[in-house]
C-alpha atoms as a PDB file:
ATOM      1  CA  UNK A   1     -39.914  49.400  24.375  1.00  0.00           C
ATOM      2  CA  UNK A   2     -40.851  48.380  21.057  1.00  0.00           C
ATOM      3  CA  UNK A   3     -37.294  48.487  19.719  1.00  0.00           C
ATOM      4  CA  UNK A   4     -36.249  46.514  22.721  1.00  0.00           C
ATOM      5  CA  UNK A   5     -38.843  43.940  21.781  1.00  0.00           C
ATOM      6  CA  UNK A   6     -37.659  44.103  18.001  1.00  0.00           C
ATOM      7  CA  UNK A   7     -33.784  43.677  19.076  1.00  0.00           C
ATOM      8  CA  UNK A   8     -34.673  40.566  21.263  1.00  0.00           C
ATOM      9  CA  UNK A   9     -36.687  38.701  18.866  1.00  0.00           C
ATOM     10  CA  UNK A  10     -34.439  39.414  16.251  1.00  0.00           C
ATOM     11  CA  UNK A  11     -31.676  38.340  18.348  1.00  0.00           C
ATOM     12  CA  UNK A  12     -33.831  35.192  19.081  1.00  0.00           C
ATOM     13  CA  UNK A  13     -34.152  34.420  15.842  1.00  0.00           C
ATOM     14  CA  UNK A  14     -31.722  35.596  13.414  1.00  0.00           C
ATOM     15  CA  UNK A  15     -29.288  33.359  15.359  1.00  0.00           C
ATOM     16  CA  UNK A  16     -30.544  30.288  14.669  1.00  0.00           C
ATOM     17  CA  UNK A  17     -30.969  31.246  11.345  1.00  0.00           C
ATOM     18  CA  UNK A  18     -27.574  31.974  11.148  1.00  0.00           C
ATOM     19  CA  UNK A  19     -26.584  28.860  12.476  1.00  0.00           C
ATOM     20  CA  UNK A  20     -28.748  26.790   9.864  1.00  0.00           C
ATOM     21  CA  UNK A  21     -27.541  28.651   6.831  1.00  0.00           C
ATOM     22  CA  UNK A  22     -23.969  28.097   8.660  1.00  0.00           C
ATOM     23  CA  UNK A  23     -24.747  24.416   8.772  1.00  0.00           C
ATOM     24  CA  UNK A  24     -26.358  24.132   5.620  1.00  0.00           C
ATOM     25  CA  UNK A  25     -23.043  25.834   3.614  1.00  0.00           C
ATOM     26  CA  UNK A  26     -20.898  23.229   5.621  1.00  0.00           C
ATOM     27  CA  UNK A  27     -22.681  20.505   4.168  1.00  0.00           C
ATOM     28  CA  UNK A  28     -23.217  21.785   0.196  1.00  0.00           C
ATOM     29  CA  UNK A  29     -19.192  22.452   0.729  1.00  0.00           C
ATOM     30  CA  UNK A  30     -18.561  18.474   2.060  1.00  0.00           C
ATOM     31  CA  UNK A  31     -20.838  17.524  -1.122  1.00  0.00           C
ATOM     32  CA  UNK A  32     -19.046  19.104  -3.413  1.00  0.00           C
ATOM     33  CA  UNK A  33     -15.421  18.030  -1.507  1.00  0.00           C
ATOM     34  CA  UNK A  34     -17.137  13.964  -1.966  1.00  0.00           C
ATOM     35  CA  UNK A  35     -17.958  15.165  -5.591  1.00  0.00           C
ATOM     36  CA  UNK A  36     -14.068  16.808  -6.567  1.00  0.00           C
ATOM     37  CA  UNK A  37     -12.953  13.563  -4.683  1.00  0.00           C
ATOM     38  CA  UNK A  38     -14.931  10.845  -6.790  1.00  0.00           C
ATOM     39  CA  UNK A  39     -14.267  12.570 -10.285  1.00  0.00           C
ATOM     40  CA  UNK A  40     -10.467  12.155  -8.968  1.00  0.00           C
ATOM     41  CA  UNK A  41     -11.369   8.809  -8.025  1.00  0.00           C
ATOM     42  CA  UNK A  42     -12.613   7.888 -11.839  1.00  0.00           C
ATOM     43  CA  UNK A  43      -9.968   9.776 -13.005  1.00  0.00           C
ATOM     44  CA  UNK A  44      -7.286   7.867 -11.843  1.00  0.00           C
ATOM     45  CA  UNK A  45      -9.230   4.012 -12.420  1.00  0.00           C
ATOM     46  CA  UNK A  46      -8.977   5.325 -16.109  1.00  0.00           C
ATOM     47  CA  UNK A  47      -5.565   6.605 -16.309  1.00  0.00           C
ATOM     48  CA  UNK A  48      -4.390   2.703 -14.494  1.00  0.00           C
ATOM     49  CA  UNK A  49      -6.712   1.135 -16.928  1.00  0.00           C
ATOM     50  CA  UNK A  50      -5.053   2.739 -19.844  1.00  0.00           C
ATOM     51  CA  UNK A  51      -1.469   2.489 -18.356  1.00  0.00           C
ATOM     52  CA  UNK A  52      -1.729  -0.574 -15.585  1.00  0.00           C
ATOM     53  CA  UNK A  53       2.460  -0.467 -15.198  1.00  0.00           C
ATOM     54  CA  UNK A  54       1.924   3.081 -13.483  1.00  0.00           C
ATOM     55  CA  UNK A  55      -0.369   2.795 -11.145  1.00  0.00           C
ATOM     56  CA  UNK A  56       0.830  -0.674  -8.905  1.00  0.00           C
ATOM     57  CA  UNK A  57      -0.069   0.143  -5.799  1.00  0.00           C
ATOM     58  CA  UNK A  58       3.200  -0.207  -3.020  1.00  0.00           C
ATOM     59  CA  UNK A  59       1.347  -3.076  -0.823  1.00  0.00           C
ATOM     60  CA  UNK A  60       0.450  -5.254  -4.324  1.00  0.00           C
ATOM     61  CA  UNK A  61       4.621  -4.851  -5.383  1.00  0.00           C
ATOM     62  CA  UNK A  62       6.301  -7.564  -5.042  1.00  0.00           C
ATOM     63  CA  UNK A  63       9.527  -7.263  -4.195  1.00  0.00           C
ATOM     64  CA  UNK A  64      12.470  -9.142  -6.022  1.00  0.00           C
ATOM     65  CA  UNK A  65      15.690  -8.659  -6.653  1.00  0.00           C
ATOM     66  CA  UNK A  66      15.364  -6.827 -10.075  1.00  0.00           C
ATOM     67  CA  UNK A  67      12.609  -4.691  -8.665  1.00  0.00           C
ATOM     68  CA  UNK A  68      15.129  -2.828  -6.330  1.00  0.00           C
ATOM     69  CA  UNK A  69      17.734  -2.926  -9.074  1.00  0.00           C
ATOM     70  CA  UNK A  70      15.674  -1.272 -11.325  1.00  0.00           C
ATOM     71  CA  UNK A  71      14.056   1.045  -8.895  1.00  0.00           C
ATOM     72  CA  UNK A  72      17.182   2.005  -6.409  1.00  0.00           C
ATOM     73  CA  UNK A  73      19.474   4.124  -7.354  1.00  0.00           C
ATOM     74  CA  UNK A  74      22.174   6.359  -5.696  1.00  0.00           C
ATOM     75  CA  UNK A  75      20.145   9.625  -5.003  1.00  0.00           C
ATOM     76  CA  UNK A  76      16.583   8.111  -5.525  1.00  0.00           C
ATOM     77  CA  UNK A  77      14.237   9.935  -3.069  1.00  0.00           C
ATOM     78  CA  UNK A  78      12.774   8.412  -0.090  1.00  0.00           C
ATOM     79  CA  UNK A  79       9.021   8.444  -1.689  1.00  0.00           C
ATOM     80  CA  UNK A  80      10.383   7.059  -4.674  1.00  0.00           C
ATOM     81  CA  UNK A  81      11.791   4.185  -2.799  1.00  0.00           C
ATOM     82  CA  UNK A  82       8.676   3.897  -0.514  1.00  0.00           C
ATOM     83  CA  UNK A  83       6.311   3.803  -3.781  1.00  0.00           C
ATOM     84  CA  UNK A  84       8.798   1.469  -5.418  1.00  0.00           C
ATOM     85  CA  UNK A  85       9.135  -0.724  -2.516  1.00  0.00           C
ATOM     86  CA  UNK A  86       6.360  -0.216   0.103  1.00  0.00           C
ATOM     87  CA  UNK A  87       7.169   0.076   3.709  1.00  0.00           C
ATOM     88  CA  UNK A  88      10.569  -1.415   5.058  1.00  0.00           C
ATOM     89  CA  UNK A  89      10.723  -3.851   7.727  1.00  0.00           C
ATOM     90  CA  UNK A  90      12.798  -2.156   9.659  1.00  0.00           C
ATOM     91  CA  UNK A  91      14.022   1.770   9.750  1.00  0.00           C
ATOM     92  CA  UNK A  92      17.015   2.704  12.001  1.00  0.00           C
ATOM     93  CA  UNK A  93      19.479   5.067  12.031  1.00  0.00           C
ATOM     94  CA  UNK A  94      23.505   3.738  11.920  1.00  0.00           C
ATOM     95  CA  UNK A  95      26.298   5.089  13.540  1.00  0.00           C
ATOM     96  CA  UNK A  96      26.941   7.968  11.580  1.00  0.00           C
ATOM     97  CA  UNK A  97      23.564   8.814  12.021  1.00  0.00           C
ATOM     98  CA  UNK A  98      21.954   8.425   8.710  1.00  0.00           C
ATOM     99  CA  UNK A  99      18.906   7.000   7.999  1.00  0.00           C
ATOM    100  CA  UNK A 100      18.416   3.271   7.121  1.00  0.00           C
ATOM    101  CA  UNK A 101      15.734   1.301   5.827  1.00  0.00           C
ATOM    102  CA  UNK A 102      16.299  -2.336   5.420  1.00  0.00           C
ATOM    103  CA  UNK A 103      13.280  -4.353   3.791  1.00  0.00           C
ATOM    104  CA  UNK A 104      14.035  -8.664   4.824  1.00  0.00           C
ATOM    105  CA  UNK A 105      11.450 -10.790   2.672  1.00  0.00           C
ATOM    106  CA  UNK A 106      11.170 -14.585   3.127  1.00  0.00           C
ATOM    107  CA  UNK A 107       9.397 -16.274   0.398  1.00  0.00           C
ATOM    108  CA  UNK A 108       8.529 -20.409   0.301  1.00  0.00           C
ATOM    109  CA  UNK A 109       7.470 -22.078  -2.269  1.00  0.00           C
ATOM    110  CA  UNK A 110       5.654 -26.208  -1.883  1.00  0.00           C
ATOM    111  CA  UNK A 111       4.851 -28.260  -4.674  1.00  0.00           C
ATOM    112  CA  UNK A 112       3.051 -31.469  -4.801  1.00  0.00           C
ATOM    113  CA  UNK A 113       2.675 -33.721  -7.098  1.00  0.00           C
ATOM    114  CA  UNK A 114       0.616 -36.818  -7.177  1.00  0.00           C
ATOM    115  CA  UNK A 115       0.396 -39.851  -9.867  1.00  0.00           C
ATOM    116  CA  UNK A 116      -0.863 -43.111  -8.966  1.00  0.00           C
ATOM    117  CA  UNK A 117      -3.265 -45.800  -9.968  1.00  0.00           C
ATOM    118  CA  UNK A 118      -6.516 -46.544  -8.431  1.00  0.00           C
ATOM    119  CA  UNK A 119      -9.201 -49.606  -9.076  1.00  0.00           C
ATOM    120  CA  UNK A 120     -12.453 -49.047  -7.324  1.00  0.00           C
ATOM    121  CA  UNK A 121     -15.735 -51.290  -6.560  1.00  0.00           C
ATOM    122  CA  UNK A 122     -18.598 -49.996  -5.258  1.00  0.00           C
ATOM    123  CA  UNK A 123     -17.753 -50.615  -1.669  1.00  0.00           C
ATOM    124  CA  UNK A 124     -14.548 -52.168  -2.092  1.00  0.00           C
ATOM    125  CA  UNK A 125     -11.323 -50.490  -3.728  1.00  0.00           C
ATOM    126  CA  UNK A 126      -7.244 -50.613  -4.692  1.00  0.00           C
ATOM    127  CA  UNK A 127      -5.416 -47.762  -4.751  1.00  0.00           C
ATOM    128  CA  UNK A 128      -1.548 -47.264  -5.153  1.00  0.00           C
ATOM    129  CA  UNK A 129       0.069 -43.853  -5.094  1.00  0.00           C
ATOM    130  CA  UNK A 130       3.420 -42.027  -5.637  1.00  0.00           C
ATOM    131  CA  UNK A 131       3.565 -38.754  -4.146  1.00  0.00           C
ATOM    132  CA  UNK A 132       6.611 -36.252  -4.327  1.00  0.00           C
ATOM    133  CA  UNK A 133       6.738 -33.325  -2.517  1.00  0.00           C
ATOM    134  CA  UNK A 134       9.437 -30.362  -3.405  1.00  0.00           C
ATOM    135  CA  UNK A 135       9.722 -27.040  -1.132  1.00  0.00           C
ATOM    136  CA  UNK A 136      12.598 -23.998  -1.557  1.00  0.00           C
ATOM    137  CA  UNK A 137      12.839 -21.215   0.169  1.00  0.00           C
ATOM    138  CA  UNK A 138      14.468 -17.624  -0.973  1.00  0.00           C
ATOM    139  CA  UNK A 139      15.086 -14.959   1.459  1.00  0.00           C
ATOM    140  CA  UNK A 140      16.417 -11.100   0.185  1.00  0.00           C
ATOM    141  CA  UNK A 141      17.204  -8.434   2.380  1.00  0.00           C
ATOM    142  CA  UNK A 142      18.314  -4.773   1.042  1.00  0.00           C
ATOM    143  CA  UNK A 143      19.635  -2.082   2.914  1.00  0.00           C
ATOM    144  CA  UNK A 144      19.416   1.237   2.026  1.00  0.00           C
ATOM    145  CA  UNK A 145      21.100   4.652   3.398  1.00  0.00           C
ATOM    146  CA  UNK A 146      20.067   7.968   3.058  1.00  0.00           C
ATOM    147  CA  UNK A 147      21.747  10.671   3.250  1.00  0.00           C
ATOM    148  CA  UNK A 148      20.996  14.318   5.397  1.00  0.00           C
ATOM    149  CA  UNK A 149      18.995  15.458   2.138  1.00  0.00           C
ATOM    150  CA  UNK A 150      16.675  12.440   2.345  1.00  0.00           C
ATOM    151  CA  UNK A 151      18.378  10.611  -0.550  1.00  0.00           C
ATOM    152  CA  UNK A 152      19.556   7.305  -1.125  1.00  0.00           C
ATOM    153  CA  UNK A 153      23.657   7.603  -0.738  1.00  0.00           C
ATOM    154  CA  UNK A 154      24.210   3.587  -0.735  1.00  0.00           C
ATOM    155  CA  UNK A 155      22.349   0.562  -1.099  1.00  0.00           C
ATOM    156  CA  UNK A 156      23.137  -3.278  -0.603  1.00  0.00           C
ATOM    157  CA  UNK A 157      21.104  -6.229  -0.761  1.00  0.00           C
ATOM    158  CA  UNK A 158      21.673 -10.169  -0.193  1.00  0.00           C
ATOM    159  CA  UNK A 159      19.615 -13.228  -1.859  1.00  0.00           C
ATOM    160  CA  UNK A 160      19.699 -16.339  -1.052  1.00  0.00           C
ATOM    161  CA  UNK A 161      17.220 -19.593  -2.016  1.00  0.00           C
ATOM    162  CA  UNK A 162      17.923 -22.641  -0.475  1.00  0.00           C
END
């Protein structure tokens, strides 16, 4: 009887334990998962401080013409594009099956300018302006293929600015 007792309150109890030690290991492993995290963190703000050209994010890139020049070439990867580029506007696949990405930007540029003459009394004023107003526009769309191995096999791209 008393080893009955024994096995029952041991079972009672040793399984909660269990379960706190369980949960307690959990959370001193997350910790130090946050802690490897952050000193990655710190060590990649000080590696883009030292060396800012390597570590443009995609979604701050602009893209221009000599970006994709630069950056595209036949047999590029597709991560090397994405990183290079950011997401495309558009992915498809073409007739011969093969993988497409085409990236359309629109970009439009206003500038005003304002010179004039003005004559003012408390209450009462003169004012005579000349405003001129200038806007363009420049669109660029690139295509690119890929190939079966997940390569770029051709590339095109249009610009236009009107």
């Amino acid at each position: 009887m008393k080893k009955i007792l024994c096995l029952f309150i041991m079972s009672v109890f040793a399984i909660p334990a269990f379960a706190i030690t369980e949960t307690d290991e959990m959370q001193k492993a997350e910790l130090k998962y946050q802690k490897k995290i952050e000193k990655i963190k710190k060590k990649q703000q000080i590696k883009c401080l030292k060396h800012p050209e390597t570590c443009t994010p995609a979604q701050d890139t602009k893209i221009t013409l000599g970006v994709a020049q630069k950056n595209i070439k036949i047999g590029t990867s597709q991560d090397q594009v994405a990183l290079a580029l950011g997401s495309p506007n558009i992915v498809t696949t073409d007739s011969d099956g093969k993988e497409t990405w085409i990236y359309d930007k629109v970009s439009s540029v206003t500038s005003y300018n304002s010179s004039g003459f003005g004559v003012g009394i408390i209450l009462a004023g003169y004012a005579k302006d000349k405003e001129n107003t200038q806007s363009s526009q420049k669109t660029l769309t690139i295509v690119i293929k890929f190939d079966k191995t997940k390569k770029v096999e051709s590339f095109q791209y249009h610009m236009s600015s009107f």
